[in-house]
PDB file of N, CA and C in Angstrom:
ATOM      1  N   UNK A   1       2.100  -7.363 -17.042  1.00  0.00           N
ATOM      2  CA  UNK A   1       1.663  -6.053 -17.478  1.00  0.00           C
ATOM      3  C   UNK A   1       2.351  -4.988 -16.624  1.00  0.00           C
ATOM      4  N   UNK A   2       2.584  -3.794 -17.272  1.00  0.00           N
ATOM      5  CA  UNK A   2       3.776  -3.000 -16.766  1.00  0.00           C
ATOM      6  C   UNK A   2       3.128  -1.611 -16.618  1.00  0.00           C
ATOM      7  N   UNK A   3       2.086  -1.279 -15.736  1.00  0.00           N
ATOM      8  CA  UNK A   3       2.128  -0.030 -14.891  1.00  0.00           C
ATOM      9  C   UNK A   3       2.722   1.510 -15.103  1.00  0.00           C
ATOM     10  N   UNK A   4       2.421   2.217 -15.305  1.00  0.00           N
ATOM     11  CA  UNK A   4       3.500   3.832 -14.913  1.00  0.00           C
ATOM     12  C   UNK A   4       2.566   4.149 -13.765  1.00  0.00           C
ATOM     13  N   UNK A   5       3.651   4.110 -12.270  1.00  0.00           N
ATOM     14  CA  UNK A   5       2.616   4.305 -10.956  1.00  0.00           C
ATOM     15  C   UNK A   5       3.673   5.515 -10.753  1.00  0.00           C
ATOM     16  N   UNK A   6       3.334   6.700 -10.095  1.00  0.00           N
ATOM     17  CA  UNK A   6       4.052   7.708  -9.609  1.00  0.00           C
ATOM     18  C   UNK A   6       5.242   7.535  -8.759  1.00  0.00           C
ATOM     19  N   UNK A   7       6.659   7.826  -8.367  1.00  0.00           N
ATOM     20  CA  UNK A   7       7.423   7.338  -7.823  1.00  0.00           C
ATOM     21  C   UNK A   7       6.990   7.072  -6.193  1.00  0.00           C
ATOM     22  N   UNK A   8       6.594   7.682  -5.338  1.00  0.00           N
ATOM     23  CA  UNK A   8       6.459   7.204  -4.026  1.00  0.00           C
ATOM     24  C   UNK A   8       5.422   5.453  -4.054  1.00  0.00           C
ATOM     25  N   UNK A   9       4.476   5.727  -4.868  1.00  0.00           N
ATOM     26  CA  UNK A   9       3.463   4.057  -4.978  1.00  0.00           C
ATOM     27  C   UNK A   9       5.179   2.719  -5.645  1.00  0.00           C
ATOM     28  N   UNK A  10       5.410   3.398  -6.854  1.00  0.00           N
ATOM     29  CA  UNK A  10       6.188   2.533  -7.286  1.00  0.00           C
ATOM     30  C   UNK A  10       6.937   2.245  -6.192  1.00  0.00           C
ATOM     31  N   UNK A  11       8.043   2.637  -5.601  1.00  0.00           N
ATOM     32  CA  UNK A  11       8.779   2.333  -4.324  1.00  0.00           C
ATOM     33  C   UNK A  11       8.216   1.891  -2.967  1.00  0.00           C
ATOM     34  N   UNK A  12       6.873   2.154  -2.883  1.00  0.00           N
ATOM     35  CA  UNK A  12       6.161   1.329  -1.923  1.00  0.00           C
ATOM     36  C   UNK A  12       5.769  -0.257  -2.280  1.00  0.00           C
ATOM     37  N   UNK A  13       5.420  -0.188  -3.536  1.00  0.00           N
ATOM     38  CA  UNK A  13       4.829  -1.427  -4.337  1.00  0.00           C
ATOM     39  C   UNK A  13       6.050  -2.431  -4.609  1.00  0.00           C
ATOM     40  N   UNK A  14       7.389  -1.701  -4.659  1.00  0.00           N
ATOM     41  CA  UNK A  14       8.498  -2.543  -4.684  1.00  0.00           C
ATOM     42  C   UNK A  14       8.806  -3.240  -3.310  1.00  0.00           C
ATOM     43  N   UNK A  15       8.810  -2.312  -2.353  1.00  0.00           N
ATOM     44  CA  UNK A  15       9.705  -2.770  -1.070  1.00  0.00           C
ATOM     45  C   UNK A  15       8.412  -3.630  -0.482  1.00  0.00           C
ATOM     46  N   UNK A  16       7.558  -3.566  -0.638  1.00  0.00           N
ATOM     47  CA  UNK A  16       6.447  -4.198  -0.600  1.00  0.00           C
ATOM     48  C   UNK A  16       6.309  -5.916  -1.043  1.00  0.00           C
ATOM     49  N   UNK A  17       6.872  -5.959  -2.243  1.00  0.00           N
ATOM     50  CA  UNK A  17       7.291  -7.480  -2.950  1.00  0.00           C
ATOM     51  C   UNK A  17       8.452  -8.093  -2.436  1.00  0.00           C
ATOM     52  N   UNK A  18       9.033  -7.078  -1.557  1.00  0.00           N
ATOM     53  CA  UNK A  18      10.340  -8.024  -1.113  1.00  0.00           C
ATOM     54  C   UNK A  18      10.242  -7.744   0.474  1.00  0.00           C
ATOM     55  N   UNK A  19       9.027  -7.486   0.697  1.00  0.00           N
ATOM     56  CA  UNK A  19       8.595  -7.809   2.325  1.00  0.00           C
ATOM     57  C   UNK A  19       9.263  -7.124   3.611  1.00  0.00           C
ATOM     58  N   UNK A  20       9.615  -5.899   2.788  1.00  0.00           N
ATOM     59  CA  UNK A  20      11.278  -5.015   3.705  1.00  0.00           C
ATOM     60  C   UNK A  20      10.079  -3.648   4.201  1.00  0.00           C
ATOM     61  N   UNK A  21       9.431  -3.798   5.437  1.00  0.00           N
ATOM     62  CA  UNK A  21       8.931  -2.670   6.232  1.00  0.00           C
ATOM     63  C   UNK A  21       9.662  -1.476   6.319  1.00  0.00           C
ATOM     64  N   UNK A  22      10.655  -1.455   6.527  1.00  0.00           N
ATOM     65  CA  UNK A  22      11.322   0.108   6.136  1.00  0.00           C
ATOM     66  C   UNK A  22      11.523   0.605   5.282  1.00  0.00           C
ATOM     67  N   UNK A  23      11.516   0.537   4.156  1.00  0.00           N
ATOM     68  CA  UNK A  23      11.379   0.560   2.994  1.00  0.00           C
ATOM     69  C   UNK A  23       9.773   0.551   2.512  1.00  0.00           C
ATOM     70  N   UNK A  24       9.252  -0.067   2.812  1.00  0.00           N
ATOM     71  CA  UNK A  24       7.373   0.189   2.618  1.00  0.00           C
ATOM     72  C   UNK A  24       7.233   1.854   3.199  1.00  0.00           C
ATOM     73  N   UNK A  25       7.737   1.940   4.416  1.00  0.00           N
ATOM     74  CA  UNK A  25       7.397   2.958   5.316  1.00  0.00           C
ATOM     75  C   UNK A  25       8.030   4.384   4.655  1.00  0.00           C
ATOM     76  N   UNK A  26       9.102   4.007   3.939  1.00  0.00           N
ATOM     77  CA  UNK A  26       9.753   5.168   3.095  1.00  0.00           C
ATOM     78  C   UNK A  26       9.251   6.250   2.937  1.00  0.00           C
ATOM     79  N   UNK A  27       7.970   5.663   1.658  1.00  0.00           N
ATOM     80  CA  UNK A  27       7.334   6.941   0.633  1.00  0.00           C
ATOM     81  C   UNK A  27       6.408   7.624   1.433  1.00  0.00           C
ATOM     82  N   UNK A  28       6.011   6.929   2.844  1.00  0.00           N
ATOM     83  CA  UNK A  28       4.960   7.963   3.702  1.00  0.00           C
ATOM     84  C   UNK A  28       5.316   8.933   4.219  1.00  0.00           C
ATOM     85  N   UNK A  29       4.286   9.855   4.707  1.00  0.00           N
ATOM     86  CA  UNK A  29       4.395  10.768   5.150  1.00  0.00           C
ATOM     87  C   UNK A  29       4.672  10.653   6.607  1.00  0.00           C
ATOM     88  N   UNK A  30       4.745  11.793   7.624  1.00  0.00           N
ATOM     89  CA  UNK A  30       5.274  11.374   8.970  1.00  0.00           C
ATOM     90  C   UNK A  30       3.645  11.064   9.368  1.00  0.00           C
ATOM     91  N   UNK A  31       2.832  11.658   9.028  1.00  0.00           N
ATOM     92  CA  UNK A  31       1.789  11.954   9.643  1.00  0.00           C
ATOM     93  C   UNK A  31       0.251  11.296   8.409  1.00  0.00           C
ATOM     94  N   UNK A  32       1.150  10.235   7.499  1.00  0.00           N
ATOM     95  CA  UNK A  32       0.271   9.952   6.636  1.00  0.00           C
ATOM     96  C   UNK A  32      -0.898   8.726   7.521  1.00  0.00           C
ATOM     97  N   UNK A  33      -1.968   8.679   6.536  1.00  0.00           N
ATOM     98  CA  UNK A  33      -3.108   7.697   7.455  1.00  0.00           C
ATOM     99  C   UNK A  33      -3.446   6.637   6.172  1.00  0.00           C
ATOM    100  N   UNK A  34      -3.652   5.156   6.819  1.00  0.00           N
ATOM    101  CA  UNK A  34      -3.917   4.251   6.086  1.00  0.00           C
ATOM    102  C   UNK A  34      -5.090   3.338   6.837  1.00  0.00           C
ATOM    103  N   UNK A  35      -6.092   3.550   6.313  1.00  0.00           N
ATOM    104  CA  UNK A  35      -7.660   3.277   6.393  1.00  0.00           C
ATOM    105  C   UNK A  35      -7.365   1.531   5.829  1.00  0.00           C
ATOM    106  N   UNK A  36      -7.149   0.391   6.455  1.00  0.00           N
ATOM    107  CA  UNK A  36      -7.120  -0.862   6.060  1.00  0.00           C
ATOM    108  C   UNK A  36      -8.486  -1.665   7.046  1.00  0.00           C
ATOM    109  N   UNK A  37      -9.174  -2.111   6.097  1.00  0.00           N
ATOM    110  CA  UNK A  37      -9.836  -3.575   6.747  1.00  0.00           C
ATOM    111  C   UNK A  37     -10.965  -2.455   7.537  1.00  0.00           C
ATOM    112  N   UNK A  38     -11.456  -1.401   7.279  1.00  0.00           N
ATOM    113  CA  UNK A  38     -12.254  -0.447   8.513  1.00  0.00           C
ATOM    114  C   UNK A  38     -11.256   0.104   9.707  1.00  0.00           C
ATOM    115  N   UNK A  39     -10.038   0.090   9.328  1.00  0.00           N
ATOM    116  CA  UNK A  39      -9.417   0.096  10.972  1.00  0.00           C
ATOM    117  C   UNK A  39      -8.446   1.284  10.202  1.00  0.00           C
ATOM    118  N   UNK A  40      -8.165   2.460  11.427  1.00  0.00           N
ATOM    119  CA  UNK A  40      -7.586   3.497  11.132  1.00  0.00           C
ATOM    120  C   UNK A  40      -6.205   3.173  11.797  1.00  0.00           C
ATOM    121  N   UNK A  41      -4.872   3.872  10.775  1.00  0.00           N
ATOM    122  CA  UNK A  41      -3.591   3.375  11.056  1.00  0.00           C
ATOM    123  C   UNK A  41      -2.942   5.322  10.948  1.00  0.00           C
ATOM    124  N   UNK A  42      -2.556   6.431  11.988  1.00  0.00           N
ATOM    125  CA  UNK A  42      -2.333   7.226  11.816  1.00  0.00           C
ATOM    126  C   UNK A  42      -0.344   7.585  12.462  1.00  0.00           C
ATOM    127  N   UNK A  43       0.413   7.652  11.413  1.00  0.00           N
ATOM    128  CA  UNK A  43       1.818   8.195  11.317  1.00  0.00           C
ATOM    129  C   UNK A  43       2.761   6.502  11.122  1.00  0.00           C
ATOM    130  N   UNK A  44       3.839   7.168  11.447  1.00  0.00           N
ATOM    131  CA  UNK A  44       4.419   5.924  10.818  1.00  0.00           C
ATOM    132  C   UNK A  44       4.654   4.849  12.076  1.00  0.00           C
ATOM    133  N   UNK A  45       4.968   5.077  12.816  1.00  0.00           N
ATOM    134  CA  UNK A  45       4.496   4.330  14.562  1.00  0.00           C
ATOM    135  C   UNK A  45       3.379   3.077  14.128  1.00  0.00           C
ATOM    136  N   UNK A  46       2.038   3.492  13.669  1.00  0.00           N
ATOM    137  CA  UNK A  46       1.093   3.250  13.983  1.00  0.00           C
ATOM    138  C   UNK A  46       1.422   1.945  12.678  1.00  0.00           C
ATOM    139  N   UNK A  47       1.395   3.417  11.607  1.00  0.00           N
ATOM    140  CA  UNK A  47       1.591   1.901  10.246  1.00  0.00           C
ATOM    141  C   UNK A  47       2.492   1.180  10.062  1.00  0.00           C
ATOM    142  N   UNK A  48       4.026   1.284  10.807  1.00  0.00           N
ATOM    143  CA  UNK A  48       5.020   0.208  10.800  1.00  0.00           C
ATOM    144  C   UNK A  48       3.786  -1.226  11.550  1.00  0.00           C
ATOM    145  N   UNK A  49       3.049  -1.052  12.805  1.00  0.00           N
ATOM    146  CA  UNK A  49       2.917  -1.962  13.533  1.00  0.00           C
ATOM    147  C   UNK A  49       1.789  -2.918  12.489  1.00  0.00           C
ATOM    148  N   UNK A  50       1.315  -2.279  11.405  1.00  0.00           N
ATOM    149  CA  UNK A  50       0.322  -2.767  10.900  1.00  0.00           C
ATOM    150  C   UNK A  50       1.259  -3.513   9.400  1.00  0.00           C
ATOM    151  N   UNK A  51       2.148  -2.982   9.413  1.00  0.00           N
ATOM    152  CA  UNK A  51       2.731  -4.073   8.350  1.00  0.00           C
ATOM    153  C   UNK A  51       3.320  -5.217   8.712  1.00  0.00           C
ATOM    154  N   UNK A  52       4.241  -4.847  10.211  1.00  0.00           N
ATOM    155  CA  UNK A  52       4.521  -6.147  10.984  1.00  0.00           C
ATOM    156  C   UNK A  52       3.674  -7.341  11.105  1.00  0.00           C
ATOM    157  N   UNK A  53       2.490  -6.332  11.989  1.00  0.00           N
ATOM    158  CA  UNK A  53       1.486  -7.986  12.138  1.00  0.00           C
ATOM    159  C   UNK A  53       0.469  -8.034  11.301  1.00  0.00           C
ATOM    160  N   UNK A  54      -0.136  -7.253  10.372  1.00  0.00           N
ATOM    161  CA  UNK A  54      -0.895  -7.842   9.376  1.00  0.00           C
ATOM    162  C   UNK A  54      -0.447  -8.503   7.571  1.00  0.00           C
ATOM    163  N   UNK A  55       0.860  -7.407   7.504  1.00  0.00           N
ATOM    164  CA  UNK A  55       1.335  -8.136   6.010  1.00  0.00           C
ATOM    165  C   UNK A  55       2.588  -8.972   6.054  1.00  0.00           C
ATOM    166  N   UNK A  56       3.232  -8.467   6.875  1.00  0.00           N
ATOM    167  CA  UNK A  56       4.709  -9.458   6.901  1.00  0.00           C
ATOM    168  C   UNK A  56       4.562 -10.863   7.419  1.00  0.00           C
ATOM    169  N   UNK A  57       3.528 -11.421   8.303  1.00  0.00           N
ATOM    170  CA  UNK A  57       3.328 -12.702   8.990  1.00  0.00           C
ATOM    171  C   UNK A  57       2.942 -13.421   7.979  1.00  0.00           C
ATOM    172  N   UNK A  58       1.829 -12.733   7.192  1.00  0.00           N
ATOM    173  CA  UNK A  58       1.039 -13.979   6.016  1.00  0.00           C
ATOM    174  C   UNK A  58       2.287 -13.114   4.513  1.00  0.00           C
ATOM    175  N   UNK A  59       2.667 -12.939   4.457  1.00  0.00           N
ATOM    176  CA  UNK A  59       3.590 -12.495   3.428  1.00  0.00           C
ATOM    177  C   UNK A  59       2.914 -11.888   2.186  1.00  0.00           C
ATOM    178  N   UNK A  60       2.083 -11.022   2.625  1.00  0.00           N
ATOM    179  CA  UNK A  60       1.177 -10.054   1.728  1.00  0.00           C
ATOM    180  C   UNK A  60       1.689  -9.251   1.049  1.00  0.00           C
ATOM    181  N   UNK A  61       1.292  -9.866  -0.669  1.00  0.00           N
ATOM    182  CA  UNK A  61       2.280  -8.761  -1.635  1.00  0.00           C
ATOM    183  C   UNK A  61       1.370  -8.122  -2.352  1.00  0.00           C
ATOM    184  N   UNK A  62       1.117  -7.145  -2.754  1.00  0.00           N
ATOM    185  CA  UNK A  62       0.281  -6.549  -3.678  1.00  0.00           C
ATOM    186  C   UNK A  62       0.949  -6.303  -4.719  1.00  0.00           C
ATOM    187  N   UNK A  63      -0.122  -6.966  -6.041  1.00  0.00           N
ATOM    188  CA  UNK A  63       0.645  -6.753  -7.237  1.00  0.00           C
ATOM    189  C   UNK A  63      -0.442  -6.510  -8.246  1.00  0.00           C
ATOM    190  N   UNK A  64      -0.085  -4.642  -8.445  1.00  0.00           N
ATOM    191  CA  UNK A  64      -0.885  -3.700  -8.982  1.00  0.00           C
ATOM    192  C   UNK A  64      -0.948  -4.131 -10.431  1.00  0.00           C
ATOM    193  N   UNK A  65      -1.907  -3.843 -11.242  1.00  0.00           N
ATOM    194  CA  UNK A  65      -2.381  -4.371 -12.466  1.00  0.00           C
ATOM    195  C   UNK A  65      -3.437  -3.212 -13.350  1.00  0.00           C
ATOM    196  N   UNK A  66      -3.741  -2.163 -12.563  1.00  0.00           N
ATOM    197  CA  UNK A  66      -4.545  -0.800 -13.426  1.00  0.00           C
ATOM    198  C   UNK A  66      -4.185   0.411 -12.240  1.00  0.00           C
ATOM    199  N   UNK A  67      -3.953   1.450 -12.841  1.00  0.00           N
ATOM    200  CA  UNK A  67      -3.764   3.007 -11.959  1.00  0.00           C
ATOM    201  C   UNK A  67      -4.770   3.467 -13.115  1.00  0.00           C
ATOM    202  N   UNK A  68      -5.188   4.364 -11.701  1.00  0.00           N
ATOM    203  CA  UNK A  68      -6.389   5.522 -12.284  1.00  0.00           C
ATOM    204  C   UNK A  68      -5.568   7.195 -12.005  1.00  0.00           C
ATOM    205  N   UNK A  69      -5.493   7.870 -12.608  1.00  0.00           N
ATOM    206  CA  UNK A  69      -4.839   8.595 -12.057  1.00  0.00           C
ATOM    207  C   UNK A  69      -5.990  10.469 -11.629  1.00  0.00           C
ATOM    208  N   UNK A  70      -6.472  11.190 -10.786  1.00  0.00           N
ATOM    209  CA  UNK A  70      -7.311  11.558 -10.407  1.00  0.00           C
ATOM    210  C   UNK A  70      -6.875  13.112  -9.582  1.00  0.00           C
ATOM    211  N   UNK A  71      -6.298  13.400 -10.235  1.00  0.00           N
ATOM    212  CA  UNK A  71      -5.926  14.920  -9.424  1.00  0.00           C
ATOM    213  C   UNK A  71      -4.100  14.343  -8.132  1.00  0.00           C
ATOM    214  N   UNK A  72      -4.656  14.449  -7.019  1.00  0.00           N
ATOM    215  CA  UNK A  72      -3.301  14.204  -5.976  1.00  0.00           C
ATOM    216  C   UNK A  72      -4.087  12.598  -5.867  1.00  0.00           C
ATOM    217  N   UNK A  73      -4.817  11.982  -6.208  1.00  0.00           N
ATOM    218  CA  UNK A  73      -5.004  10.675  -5.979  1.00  0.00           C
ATOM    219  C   UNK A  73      -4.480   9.665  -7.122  1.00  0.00           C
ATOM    220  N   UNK A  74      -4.263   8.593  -6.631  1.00  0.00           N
ATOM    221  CA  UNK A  74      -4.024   7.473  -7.731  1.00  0.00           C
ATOM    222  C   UNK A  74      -4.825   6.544  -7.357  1.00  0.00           C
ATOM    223  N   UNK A  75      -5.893   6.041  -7.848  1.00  0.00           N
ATOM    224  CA  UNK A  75      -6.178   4.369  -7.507  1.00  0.00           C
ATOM    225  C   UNK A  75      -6.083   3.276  -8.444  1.00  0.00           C
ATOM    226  N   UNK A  76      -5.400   2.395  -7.534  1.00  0.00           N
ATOM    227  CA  UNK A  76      -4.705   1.315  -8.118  1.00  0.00           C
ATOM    228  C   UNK A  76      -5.412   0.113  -7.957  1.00  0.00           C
ATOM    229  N   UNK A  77      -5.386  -1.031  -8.828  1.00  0.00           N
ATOM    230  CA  UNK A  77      -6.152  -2.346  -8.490  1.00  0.00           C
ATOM    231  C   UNK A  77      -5.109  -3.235  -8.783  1.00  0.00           C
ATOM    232  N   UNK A  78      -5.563  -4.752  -8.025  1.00  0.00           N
ATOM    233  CA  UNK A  78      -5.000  -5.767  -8.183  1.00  0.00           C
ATOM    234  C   UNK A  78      -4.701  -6.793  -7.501  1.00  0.00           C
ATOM    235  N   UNK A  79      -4.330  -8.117  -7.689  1.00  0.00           N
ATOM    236  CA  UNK A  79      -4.443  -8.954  -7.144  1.00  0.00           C
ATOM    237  C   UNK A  79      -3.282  -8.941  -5.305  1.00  0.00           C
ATOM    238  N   UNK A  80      -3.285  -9.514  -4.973  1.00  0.00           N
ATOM    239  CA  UNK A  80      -2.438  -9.571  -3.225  1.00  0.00           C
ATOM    240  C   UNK A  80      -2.085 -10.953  -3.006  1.00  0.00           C
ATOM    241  N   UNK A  81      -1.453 -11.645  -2.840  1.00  0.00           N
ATOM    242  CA  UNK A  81      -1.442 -12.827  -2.598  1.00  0.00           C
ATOM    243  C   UNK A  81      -0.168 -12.908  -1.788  1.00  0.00           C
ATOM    244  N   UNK A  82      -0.292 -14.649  -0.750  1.00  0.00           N
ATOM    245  CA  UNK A  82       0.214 -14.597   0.003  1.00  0.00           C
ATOM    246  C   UNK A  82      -0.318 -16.351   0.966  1.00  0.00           C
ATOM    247  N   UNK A  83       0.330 -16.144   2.365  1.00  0.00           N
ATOM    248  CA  UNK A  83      -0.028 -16.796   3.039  1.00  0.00           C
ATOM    249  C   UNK A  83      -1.655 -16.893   4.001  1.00  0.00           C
ATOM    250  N   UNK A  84      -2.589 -16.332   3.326  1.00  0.00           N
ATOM    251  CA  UNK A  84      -4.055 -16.132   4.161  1.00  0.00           C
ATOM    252  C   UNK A  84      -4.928 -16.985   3.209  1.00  0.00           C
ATOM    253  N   UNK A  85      -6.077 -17.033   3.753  1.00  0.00           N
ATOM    254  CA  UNK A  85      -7.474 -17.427   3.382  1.00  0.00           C
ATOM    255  C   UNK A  85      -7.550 -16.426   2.029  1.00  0.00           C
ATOM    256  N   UNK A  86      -8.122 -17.003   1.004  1.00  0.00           N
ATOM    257  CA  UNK A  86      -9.023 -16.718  -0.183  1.00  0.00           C
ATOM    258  C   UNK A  86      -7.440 -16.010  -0.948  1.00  0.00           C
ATOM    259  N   UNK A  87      -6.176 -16.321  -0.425  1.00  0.00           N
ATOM    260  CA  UNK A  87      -5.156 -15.719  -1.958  1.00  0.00           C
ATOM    261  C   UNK A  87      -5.288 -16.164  -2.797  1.00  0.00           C
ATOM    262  N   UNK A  88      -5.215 -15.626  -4.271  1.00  0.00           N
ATOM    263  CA  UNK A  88      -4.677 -14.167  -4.307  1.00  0.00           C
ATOM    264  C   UNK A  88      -6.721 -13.487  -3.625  1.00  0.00           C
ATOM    265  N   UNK A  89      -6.415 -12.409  -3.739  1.00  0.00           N
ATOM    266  CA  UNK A  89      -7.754 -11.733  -3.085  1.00  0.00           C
ATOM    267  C   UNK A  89      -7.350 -10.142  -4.261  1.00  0.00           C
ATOM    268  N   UNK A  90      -8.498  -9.647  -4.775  1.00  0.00           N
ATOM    269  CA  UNK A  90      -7.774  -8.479  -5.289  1.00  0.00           C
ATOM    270  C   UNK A  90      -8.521  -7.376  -4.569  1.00  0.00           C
ATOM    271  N   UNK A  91      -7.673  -6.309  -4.511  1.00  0.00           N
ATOM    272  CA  UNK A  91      -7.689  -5.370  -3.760  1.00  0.00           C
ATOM    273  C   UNK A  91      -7.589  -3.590  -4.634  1.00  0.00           C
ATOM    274  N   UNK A  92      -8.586  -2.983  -3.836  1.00  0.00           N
ATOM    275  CA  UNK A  92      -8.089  -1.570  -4.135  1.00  0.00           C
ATOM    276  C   UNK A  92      -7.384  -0.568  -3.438  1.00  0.00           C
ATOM    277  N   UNK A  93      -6.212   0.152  -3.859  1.00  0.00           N
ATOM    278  CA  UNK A  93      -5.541   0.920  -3.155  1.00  0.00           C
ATOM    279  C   UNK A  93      -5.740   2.238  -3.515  1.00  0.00           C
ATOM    280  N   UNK A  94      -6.049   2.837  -2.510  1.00  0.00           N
ATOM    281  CA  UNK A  94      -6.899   4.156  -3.342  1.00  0.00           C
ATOM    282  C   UNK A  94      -5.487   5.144  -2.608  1.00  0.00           C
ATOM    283  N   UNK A  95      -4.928   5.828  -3.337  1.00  0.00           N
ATOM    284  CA  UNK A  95      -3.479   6.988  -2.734  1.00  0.00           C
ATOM    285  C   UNK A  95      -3.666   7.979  -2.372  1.00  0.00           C
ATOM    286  N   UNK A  96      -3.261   8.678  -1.799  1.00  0.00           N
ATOM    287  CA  UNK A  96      -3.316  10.165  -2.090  1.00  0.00           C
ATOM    288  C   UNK A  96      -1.481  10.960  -1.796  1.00  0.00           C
ATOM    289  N   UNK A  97      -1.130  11.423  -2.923  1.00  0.00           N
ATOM    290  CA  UNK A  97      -0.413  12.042  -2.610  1.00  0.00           C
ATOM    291  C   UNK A  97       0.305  13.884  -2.438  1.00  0.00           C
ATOM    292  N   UNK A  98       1.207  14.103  -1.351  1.00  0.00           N
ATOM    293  CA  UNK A  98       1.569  15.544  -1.461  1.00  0.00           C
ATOM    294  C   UNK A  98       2.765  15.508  -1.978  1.00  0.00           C
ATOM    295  N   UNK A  99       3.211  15.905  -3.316  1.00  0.00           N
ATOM    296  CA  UNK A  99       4.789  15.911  -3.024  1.00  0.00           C
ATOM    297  C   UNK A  99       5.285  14.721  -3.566  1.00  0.00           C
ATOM    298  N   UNK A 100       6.236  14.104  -3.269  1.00  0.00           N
ATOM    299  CA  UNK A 100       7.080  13.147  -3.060  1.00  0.00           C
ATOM    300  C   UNK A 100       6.360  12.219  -2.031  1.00  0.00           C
ATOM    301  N   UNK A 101       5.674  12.030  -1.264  1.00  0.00           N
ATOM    302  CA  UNK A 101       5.158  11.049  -0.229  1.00  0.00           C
ATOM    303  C   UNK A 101       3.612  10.874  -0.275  1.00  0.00           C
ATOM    304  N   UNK A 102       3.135   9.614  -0.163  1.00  0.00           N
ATOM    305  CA  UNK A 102       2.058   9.053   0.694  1.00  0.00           C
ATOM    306  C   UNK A 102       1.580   9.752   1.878  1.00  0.00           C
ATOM    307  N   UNK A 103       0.287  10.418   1.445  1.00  0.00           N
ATOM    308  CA  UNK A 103      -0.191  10.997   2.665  1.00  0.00           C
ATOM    309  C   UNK A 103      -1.637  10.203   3.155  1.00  0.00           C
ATOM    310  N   UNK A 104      -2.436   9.564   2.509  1.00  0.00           N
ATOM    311  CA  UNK A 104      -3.203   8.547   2.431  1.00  0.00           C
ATOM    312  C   UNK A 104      -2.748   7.536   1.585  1.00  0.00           C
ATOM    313  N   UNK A 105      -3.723   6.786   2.560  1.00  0.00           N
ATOM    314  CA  UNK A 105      -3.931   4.965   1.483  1.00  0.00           C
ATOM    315  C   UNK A 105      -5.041   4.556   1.928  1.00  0.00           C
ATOM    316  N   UNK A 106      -6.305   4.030   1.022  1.00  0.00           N
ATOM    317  CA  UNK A 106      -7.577   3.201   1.938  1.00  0.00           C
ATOM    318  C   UNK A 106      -7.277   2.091   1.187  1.00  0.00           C
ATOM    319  N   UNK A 107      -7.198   0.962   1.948  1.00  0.00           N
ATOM    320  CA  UNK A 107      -7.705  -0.206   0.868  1.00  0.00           C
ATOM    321  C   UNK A 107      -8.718  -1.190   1.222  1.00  0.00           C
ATOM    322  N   UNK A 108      -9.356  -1.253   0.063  1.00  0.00           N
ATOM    323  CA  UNK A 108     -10.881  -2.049  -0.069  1.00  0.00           C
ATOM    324  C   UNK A 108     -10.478  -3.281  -0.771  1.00  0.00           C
ATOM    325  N   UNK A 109     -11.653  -4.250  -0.542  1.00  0.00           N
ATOM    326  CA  UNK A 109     -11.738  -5.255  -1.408  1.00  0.00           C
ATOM    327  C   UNK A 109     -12.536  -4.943  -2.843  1.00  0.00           C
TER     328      UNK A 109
END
């Protein structure tokens, strides 16, 4: 099933499937914040270190399957799968964007 996600999610959601952190880190902002697992991740410093050791080790892909689309927000659902306990696991990615970039991300189960 084939998605229309706004260009900064789409290019995150890509570089994302092929496990390339600089490229994840792209569409953010310098100063964007990503709310994962209860744990706060603020600029790109903070969220490179959180893709290193939480998605790139177990090879965590998210693969979006509904967008909501909500003013500067998008939330997205869908399955994640990978190398951890309970894959696939589906997940919500709730966006927010300014512009061209990711200025939030929370994601829930």
């Amino acid at each position: 099933m084939s998605i229309e996600l706004p260009d900064p999610i789409a290019e995150y959601v890509a570089a994302n499937a092929r496990l390339d952190v600089d490229a994840m880190l792209a569409p953010f902002a310098p100063g964007a914040v990503i709310i994962d697992n209860g744990k706060r991740y603020k600029g790109t410093a903070q969220i490179r270190t959180l893709f290193e050791q939480e998605v790139i080790p177990v090879e965590a892909i998210f693969t979006p399957d509904t967008a909501q689309h909500e003013g500067d927000r998008v939330i997205v659902e869908g399955p994640a799968h990978g190398r951890f306990k309970g894959s696939p696991i589906r997940f919500t990615y709730d966006f927010t964007l300014a512009g061209d970039a990711i200025t939030a991300l929370e994601i829930t189960l």
